[in-house]
Protein backbone atom coordinates (compact mmCIF):
# COMPACT_ATOMS: atom_id res chain seq x y z
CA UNK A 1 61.66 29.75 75.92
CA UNK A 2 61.08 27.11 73.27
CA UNK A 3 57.65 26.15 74.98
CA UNK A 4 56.85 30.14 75.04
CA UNK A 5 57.32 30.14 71.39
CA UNK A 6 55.25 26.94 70.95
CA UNK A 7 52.37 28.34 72.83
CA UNK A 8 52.64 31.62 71.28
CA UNK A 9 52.58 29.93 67.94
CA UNK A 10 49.41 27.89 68.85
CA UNK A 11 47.36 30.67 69.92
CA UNK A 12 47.73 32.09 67.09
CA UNK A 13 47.23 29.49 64.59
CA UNK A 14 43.82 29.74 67.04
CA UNK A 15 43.60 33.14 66.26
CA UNK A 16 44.12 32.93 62.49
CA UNK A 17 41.30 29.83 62.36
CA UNK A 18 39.07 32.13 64.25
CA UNK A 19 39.56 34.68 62.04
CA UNK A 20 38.86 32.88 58.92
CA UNK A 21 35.80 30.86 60.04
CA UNK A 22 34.23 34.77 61.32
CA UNK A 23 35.15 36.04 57.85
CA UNK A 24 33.28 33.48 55.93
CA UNK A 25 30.35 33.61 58.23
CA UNK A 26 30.62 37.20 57.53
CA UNK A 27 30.62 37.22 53.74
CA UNK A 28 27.75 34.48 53.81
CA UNK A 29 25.36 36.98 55.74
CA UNK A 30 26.41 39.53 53.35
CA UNK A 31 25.65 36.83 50.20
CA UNK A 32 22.15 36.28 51.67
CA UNK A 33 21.73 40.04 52.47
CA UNK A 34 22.14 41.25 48.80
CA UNK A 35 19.82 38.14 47.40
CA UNK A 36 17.05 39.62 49.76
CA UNK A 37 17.63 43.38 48.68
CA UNK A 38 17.69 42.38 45.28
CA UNK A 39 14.63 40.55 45.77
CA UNK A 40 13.17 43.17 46.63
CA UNK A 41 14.08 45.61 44.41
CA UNK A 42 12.71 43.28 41.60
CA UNK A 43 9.14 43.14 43.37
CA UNK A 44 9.50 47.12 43.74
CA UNK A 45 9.74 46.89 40.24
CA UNK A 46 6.82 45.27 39.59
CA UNK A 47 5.02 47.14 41.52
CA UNK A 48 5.84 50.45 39.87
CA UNK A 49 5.50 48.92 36.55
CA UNK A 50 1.86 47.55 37.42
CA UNK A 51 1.05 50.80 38.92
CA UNK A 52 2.51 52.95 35.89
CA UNK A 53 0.20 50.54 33.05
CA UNK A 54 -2.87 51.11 35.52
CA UNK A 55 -2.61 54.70 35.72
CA UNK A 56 -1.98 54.49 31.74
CA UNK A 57 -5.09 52.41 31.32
CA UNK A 58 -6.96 54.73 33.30
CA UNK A 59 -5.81 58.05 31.84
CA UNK A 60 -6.88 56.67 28.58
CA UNK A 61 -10.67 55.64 29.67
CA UNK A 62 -10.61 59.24 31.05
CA UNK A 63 -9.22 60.76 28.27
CA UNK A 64 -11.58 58.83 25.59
CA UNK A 65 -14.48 59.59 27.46
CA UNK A 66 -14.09 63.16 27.72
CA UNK A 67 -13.70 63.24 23.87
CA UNK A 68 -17.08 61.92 23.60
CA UNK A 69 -18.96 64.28 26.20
């Protein structure tokens, strides 16, 4: 009985280890994860701020040259 207990005990200290080392694994995949999507999201800014000040810039040259014609 006492050795039941013992093993019982040990399997789940196993268990609990197991446990904690997948949750931390877990949570560092998830760290990385949202550094890349934010990454991202800062170069899709970028890009839609480039492309909003080149169709500015080119709206104006339009825009200026039809005043002249």
């Amino acid at each position: 009985m006492i050795k039941m207990e013992s093993t019982m005990r040990t399997v789940m200290e196993q268990l609990e280890f197991s446990l904690r080392t997948d949750i931390e694994r877990l949570e560092r995949k998830f760290d990385s994860l949202e550094e890349r999507a934010n990454g991202h999201f800062r170069l899709l800014q970028w890009m839609l701020g480039f492309n909003l000040a080149l169709s500015v810039a080119v709206l104006w040259v339009l825009i200026c040259l039809l005043a002249y014609i």
